[in-house]
PDB file of N, CA and C in Angstrom:
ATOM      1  N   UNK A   1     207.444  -5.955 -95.606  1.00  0.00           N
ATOM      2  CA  UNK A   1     207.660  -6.281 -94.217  1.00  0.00           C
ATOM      3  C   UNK A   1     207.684  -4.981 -93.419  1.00  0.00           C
ATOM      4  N   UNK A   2     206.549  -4.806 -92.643  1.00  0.00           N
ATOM      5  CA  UNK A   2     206.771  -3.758 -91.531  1.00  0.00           C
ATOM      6  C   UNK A   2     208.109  -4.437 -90.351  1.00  0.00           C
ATOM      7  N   UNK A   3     208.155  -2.764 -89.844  1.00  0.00           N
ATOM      8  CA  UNK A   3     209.140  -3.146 -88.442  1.00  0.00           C
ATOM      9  C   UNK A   3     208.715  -1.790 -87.985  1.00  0.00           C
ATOM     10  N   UNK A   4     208.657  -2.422 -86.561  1.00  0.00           N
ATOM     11  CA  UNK A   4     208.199  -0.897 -85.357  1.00  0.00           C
ATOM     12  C   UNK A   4     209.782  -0.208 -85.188  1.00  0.00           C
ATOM     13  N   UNK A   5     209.495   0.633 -84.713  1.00  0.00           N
ATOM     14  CA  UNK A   5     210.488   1.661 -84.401  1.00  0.00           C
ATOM     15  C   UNK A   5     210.783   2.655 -83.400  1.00  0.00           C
ATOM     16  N   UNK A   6     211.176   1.930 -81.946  1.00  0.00           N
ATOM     17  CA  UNK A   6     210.733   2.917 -80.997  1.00  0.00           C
ATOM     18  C   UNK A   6     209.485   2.573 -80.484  1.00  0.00           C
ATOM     19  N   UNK A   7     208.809   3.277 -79.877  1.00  0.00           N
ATOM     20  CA  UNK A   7     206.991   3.046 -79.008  1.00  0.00           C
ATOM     21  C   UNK A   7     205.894   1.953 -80.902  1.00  0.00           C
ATOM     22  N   UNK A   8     205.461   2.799 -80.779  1.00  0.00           N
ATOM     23  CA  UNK A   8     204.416   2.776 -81.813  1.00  0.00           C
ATOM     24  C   UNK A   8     205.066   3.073 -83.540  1.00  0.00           C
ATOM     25  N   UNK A   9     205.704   3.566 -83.708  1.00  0.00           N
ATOM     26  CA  UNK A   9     206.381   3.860 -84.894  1.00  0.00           C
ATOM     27  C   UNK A   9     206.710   2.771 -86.215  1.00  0.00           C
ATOM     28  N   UNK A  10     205.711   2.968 -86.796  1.00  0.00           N
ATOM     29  CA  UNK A  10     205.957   1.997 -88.220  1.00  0.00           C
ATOM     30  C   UNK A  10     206.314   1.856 -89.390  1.00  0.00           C
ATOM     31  N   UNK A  11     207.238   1.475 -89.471  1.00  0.00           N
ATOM     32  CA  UNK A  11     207.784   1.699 -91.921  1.00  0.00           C
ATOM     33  C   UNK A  11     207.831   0.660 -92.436  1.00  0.00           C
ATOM     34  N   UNK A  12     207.612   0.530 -93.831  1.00  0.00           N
ATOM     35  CA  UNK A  12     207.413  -0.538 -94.197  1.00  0.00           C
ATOM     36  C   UNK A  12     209.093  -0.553 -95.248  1.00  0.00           C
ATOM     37  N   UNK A  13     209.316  -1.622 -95.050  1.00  0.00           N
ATOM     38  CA  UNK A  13     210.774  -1.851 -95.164  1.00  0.00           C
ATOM     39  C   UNK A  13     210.973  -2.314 -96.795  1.00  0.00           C
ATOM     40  N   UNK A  14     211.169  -1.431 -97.539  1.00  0.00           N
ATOM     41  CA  UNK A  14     211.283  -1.110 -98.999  1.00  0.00           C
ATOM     42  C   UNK A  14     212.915  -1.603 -99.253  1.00  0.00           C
ATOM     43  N   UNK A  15     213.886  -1.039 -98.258  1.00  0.00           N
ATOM     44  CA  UNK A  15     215.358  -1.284 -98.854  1.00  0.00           C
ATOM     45  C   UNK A  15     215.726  -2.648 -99.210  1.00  0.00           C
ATOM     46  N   UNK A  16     215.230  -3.625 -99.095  1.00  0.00           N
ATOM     47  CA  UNK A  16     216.165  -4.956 -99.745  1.00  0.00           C
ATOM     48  C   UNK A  16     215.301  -5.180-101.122  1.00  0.00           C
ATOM     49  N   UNK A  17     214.835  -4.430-101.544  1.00  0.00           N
ATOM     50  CA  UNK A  17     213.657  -4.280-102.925  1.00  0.00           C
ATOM     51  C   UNK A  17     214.774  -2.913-103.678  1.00  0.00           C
ATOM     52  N   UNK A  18     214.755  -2.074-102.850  1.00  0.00           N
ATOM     53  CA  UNK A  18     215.316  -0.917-103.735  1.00  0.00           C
ATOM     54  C   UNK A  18     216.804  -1.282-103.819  1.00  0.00           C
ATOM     55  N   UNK A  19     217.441  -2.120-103.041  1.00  0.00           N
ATOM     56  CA  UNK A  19     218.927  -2.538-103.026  1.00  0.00           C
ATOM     57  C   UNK A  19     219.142  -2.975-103.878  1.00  0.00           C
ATOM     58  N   UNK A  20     218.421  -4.078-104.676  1.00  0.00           N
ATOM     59  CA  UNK A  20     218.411  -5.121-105.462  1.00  0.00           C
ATOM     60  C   UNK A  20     218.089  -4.414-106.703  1.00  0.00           C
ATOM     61  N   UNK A  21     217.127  -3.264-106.645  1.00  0.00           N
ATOM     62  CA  UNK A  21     216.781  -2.547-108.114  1.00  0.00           C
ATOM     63  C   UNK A  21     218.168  -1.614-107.937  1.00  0.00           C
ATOM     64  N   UNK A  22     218.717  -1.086-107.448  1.00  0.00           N
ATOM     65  CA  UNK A  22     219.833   0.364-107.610  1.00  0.00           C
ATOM     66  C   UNK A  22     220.788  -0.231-107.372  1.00  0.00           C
ATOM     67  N   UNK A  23     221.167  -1.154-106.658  1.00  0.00           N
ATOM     68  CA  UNK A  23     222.355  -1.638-106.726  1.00  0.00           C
ATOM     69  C   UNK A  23     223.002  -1.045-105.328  1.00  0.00           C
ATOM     70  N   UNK A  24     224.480  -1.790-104.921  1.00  0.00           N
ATOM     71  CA  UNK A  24     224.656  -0.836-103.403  1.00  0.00           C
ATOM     72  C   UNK A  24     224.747   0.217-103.684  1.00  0.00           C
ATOM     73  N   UNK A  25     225.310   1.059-104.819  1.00  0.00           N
ATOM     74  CA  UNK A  25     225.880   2.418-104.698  1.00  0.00           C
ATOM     75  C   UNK A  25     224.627   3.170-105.018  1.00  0.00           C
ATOM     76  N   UNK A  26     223.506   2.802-105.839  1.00  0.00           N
ATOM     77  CA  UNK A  26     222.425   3.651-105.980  1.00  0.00           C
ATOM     78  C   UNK A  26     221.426   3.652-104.942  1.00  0.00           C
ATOM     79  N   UNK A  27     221.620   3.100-104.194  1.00  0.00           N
ATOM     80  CA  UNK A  27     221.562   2.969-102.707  1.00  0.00           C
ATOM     81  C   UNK A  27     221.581   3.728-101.710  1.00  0.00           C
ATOM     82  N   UNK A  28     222.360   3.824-102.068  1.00  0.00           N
ATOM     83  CA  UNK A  28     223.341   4.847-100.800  1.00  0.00           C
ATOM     84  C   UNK A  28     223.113   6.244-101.429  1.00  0.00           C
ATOM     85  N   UNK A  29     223.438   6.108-102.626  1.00  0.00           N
ATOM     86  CA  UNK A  29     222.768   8.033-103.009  1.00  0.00           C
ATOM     87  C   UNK A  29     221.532   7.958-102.635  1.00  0.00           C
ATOM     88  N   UNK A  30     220.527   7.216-102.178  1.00  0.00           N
ATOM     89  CA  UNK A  30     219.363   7.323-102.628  1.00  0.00           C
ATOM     90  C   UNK A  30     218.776   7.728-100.709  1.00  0.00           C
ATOM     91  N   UNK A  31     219.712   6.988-100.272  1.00  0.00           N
ATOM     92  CA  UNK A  31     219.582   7.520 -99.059  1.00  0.00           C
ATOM     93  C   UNK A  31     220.504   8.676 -98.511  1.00  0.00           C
ATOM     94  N   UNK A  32     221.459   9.024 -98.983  1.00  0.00           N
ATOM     95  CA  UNK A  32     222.091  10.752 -99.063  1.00  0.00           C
ATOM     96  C   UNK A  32     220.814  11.464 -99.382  1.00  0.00           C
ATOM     97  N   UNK A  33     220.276  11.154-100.713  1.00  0.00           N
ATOM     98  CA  UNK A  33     219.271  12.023-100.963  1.00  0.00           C
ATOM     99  C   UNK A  33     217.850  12.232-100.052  1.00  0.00           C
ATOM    100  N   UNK A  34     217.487  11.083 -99.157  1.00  0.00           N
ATOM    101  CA  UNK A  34     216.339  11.119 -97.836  1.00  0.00           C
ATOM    102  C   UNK A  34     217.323  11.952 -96.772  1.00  0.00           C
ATOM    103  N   UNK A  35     218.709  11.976 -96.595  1.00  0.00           N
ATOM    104  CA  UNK A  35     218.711  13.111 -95.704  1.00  0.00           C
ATOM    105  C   UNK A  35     219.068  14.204 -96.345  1.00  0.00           C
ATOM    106  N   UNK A  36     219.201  14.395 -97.030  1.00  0.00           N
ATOM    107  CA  UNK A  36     219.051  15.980 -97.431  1.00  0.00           C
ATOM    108  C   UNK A  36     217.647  16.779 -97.186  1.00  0.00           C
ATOM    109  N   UNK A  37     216.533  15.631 -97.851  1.00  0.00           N
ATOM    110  CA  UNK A  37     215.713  15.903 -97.544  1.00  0.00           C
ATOM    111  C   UNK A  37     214.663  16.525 -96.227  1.00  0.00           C
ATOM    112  N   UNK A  38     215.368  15.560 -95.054  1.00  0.00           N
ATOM    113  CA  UNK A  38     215.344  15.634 -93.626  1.00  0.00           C
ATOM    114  C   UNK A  38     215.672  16.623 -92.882  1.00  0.00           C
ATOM    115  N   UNK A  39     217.013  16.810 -93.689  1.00  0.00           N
ATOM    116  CA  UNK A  39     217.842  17.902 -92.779  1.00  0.00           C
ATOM    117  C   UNK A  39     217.337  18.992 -92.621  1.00  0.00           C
ATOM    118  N   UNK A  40     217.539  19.934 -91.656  1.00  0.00           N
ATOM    119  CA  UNK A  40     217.815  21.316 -91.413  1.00  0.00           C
ATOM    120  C   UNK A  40     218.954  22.034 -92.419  1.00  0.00           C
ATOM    121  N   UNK A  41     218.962  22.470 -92.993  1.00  0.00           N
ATOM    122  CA  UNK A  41     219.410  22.994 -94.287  1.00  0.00           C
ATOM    123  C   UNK A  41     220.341  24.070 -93.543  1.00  0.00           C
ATOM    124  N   UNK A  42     220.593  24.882 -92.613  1.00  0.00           N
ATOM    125  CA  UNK A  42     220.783  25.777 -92.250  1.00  0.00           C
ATOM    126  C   UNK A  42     222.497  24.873 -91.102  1.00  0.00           C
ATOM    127  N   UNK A  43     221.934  23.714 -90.423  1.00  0.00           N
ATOM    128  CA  UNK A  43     223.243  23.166 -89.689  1.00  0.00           C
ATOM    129  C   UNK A  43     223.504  22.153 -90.407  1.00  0.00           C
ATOM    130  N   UNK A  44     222.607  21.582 -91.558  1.00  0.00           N
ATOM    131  CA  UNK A  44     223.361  20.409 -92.616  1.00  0.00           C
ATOM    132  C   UNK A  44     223.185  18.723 -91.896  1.00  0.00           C
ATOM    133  N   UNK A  45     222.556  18.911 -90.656  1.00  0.00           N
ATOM    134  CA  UNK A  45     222.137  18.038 -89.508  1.00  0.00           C
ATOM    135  C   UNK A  45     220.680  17.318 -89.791  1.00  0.00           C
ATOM    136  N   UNK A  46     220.194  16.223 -89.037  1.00  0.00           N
ATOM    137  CA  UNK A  46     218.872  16.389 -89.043  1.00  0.00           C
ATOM    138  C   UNK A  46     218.521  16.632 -87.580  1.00  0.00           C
ATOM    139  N   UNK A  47     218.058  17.699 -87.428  1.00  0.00           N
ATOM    140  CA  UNK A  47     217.141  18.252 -85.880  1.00  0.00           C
ATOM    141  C   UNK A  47     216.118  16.874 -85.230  1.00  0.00           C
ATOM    142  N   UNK A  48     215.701  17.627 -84.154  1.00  0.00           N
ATOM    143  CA  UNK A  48     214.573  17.373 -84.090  1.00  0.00           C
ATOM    144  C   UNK A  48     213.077  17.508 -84.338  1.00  0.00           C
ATOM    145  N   UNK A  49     213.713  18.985 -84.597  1.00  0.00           N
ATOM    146  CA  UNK A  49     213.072  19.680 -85.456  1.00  0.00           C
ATOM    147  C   UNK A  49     212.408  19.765 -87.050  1.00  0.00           C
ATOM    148  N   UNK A  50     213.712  19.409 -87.570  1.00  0.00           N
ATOM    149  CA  UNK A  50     213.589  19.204 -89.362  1.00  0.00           C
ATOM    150  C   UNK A  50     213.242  17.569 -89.261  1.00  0.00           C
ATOM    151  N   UNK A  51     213.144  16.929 -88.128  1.00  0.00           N
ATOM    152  CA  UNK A  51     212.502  15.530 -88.333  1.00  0.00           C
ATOM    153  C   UNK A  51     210.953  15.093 -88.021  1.00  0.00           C
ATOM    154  N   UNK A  52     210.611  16.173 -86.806  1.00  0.00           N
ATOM    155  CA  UNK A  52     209.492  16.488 -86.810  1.00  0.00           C
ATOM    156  C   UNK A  52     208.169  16.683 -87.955  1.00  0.00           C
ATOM    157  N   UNK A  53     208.974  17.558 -88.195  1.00  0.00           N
ATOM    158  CA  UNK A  53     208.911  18.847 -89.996  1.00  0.00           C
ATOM    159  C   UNK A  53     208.446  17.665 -91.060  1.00  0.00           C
ATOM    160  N   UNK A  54     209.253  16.747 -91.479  1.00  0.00           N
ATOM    161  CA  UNK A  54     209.632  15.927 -92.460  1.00  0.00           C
ATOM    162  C   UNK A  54     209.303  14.779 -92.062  1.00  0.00           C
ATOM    163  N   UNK A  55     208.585  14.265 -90.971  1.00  0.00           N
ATOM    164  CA  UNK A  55     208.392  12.667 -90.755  1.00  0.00           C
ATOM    165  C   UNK A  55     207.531  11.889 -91.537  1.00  0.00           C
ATOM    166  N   UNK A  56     206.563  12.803 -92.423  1.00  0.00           N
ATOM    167  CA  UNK A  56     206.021  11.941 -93.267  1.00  0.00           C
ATOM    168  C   UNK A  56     206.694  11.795 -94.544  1.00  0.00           C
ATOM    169  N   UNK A  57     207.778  12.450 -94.977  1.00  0.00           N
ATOM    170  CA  UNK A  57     208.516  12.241 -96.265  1.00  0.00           C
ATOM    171  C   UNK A  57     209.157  10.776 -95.654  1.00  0.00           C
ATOM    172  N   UNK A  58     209.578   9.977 -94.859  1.00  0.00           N
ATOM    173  CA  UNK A  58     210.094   8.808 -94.297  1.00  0.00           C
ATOM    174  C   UNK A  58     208.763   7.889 -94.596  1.00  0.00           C
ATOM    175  N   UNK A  59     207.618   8.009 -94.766  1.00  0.00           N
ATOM    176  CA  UNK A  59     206.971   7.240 -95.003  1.00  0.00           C
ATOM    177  C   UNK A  59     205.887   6.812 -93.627  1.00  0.00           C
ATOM    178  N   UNK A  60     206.622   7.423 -92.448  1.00  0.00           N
ATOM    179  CA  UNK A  60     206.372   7.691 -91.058  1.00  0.00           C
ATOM    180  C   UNK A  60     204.712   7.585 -90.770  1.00  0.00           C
ATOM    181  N   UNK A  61     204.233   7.362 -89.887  1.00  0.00           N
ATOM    182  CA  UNK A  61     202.619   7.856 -89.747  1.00  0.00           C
ATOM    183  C   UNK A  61     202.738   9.230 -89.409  1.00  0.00           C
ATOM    184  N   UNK A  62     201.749  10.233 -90.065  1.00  0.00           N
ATOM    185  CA  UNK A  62     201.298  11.656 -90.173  1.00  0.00           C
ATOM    186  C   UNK A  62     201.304  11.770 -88.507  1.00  0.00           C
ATOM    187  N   UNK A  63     202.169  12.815 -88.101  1.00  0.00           N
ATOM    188  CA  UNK A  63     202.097  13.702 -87.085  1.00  0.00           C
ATOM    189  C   UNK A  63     203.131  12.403 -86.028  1.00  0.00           C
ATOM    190  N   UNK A  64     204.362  12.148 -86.062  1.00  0.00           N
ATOM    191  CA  UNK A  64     204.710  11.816 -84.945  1.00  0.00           C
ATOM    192  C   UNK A  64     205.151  12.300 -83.963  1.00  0.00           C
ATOM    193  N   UNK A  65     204.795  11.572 -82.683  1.00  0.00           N
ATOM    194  CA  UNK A  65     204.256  12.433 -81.636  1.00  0.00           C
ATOM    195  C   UNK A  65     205.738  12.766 -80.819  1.00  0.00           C
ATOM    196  N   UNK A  66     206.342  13.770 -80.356  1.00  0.00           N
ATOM    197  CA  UNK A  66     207.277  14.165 -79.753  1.00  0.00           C
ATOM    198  C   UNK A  66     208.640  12.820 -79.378  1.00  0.00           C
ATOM    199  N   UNK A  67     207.955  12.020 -78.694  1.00  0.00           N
ATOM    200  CA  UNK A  67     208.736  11.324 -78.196  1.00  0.00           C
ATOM    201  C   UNK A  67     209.038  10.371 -79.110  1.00  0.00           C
ATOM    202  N   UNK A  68     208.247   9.824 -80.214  1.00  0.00           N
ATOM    203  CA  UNK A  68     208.445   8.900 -81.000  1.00  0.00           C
ATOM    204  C   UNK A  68     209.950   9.539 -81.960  1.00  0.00           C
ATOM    205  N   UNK A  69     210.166  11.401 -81.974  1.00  0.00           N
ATOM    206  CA  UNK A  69     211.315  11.670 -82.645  1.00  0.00           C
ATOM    207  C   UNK A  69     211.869  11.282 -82.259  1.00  0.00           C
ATOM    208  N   UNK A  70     212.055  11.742 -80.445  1.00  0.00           N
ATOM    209  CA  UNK A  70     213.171  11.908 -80.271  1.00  0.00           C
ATOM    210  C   UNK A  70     213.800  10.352 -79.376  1.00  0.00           C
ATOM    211  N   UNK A  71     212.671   9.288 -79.574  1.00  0.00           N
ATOM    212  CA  UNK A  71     213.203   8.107 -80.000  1.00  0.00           C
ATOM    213  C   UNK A  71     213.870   7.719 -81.043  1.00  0.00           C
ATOM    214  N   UNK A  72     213.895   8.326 -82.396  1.00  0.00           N
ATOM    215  CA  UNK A  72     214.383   7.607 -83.363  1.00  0.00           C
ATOM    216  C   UNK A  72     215.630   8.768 -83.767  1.00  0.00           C
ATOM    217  N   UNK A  73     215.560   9.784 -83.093  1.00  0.00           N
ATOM    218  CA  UNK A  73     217.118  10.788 -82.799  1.00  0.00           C
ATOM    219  C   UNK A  73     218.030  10.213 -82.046  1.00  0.00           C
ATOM    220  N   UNK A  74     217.245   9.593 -80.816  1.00  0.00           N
ATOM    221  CA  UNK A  74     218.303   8.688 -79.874  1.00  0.00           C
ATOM    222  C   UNK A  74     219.023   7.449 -80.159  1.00  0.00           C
ATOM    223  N   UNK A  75     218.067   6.934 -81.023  1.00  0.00           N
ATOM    224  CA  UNK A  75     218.498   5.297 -81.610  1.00  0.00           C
ATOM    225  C   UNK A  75     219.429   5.809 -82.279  1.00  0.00           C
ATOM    226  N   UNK A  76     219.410   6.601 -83.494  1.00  0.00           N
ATOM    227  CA  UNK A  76     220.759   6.960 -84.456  1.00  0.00           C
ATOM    228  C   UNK A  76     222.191   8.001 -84.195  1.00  0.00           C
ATOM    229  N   UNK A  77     221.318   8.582 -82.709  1.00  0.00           N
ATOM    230  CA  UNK A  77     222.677   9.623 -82.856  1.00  0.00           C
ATOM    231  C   UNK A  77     223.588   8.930 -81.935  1.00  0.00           C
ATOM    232  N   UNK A  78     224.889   8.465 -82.552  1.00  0.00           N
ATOM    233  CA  UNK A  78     226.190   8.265 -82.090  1.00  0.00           C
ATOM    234  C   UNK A  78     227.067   8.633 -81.534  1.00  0.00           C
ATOM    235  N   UNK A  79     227.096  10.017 -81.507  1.00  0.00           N
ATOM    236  CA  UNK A  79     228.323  10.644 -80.954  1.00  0.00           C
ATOM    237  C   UNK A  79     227.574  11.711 -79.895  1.00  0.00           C
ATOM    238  N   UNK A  80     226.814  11.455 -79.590  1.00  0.00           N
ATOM    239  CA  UNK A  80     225.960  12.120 -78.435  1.00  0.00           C
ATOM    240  C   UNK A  80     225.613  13.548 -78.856  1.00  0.00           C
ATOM    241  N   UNK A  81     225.436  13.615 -79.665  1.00  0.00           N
ATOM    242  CA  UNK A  81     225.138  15.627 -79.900  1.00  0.00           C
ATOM    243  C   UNK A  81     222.999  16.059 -79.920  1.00  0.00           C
ATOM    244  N   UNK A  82     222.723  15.065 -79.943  1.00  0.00           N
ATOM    245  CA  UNK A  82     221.283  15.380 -80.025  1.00  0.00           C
ATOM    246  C   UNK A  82     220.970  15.173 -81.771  1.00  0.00           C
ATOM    247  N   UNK A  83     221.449  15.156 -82.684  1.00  0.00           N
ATOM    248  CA  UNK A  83     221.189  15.360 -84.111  1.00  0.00           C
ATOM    249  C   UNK A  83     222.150  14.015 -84.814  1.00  0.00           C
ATOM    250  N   UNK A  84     221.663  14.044 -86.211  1.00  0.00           N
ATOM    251  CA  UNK A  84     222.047  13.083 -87.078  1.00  0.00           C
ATOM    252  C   UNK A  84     222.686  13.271 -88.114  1.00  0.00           C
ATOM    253  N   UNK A  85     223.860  13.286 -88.173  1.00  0.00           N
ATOM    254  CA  UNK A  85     224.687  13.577 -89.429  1.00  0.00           C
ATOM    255  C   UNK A  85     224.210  12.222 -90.719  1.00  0.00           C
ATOM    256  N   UNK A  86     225.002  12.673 -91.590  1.00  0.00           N
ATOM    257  CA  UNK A  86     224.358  11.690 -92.794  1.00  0.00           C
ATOM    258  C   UNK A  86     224.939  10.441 -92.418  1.00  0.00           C
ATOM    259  N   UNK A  87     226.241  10.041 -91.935  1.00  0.00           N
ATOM    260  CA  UNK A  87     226.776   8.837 -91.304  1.00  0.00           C
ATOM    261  C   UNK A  87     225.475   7.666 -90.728  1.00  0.00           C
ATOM    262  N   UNK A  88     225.380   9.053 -89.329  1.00  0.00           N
ATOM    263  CA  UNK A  88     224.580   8.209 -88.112  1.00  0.00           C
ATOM    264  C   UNK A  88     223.190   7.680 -89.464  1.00  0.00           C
ATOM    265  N   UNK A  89     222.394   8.824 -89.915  1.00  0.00           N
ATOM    266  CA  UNK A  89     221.128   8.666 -90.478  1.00  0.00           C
ATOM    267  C   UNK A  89     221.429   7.200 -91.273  1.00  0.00           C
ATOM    268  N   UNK A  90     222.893   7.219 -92.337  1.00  0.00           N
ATOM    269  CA  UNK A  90     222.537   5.872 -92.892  1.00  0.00           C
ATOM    270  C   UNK A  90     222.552   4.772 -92.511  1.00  0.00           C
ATOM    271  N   UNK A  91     223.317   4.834 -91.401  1.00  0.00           N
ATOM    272  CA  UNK A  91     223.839   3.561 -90.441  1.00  0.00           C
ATOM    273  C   UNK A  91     222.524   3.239 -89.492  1.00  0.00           C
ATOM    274  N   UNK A  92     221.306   4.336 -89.069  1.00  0.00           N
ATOM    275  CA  UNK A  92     220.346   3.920 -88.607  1.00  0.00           C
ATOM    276  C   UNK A  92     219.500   3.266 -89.486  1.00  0.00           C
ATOM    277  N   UNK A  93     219.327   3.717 -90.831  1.00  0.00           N
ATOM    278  CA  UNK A  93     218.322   3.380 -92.154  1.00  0.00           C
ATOM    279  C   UNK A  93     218.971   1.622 -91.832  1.00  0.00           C
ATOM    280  N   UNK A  94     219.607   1.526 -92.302  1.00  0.00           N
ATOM    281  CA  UNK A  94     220.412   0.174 -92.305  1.00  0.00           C
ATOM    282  C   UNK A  94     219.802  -0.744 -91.035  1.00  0.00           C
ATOM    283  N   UNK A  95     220.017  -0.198 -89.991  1.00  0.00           N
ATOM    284  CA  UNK A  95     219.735  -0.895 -89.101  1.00  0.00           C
ATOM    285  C   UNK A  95     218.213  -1.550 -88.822  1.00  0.00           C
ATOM    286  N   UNK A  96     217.847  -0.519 -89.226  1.00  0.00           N
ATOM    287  CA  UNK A  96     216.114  -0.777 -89.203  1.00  0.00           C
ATOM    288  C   UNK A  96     215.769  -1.895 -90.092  1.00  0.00           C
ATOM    289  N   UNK A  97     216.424  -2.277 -91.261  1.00  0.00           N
ATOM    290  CA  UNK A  97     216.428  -3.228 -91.991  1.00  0.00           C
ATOM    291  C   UNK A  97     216.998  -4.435 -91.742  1.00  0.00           C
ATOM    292  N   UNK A  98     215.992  -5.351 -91.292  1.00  0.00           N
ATOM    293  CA  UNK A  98     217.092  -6.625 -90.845  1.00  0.00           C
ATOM    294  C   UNK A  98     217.721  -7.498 -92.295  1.00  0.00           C
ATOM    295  N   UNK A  99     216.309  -7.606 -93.144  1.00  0.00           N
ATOM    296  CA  UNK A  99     217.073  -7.838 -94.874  1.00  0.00           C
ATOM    297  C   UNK A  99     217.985  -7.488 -95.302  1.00  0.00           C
ATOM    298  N   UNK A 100     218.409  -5.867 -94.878  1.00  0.00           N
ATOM    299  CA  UNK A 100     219.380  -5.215 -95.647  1.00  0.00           C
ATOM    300  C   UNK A 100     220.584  -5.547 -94.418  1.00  0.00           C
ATOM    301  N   UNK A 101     220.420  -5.713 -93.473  1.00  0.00           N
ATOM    302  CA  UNK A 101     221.565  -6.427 -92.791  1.00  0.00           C
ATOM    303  C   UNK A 101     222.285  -7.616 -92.996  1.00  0.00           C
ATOM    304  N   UNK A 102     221.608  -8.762 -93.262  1.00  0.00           N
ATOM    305  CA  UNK A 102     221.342  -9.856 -93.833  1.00  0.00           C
ATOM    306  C   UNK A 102     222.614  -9.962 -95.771  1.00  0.00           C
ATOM    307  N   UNK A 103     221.577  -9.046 -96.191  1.00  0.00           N
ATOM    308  CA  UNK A 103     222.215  -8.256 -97.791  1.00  0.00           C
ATOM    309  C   UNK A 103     223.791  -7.931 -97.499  1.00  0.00           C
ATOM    310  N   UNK A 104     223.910  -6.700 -96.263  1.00  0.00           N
ATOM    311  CA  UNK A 104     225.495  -5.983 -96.191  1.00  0.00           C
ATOM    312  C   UNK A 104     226.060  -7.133 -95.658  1.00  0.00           C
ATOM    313  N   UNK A 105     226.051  -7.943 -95.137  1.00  0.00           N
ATOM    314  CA  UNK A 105     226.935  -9.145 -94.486  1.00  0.00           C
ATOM    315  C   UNK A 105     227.403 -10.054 -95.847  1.00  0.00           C
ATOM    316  N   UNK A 106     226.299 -10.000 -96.485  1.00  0.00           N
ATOM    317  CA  UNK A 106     226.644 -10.696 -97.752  1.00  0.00           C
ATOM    318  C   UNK A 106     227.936 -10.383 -98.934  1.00  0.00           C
ATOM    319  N   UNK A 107     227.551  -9.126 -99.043  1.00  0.00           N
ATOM    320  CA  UNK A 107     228.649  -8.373 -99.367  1.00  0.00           C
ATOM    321  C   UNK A 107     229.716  -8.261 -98.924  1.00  0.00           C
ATOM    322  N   UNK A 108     229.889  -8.428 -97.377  1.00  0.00           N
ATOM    323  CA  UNK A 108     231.003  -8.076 -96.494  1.00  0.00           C
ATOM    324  C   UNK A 108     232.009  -9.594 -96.904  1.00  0.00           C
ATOM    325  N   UNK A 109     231.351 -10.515 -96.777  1.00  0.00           N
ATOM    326  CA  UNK A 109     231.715 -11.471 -97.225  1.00  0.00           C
ATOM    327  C   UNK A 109     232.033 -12.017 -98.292  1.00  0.00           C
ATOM    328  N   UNK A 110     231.252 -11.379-100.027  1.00  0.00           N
ATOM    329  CA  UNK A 110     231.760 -11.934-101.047  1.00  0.00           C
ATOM    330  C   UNK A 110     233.376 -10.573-100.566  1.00  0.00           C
ATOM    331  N   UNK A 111     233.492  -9.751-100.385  1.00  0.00           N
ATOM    332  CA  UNK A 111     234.631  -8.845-100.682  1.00  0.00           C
ATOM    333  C   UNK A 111     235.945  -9.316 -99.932  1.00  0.00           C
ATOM    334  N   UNK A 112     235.554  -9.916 -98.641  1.00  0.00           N
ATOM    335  CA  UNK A 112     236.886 -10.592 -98.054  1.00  0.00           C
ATOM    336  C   UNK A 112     237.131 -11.740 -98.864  1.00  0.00           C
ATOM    337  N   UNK A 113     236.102 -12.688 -99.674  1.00  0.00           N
ATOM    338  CA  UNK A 113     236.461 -13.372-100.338  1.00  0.00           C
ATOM    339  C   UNK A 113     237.166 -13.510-101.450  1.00  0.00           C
ATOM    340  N   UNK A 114     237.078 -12.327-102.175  1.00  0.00           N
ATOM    341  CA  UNK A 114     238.188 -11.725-103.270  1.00  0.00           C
ATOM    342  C   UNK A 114     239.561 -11.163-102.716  1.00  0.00           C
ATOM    343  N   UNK A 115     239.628 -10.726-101.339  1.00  0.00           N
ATOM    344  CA  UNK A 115     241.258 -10.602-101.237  1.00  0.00           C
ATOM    345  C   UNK A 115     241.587 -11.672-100.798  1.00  0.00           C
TER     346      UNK A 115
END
């Protein structure tokens, strides 16, 4: 399942496939490990810069164009600073996924159901 992202911006939505193979917690490393990748190594952030840099390791179309970053910097950054800590980045990954939204609700729900 594709989903746009911003103007023109397209990924094809792998996480309720890789959720189901890794499980939640291999999951979640697995997306720690896409921002490490992302980041600017130097502020531990992802720029606009180191997203620029790195938009095709996301799976991204080759060369996105200025505004399409700093569309998808704006969608995730939360606390207004211009950049994406690993928080904002996973909580945007997530979002982009309506399956995997769908999935975390599920969860949210078997766990209130056990207390």
């Amino acid at each position: 399942m594709a989903h746009a992202l911003g103007h023109d911006v397209v990924f094809e939505d792998f996480f309720p496939s890789m959720v189901e193979k890794l499980g939640g917690e291999g999951f979640l490393k697995e997306l720690s490990n896409g921002f490490r990748v992302l980041m600017d190594e130097e502020k531990e952030v992802i720029t606009f810069e180191s997203l620029k840099k790195n938009s095709e390791l996301l799976g991204l179309k080759d060369n996105m164009s200025d505004d399409e970053v700093m569309c998808m910097l704006s969608e995730g950054d939360l606390d207004g600073d211009g950049c994406l800590n690993e928080m904002e980045f996973c909580v945007l990954m997530v979002r982009l996924s309506p399956d995997l939204m769908d999935i975390s609700r599920m969860w949210l729900e078997e766990t209130l159901a056990k207390l």
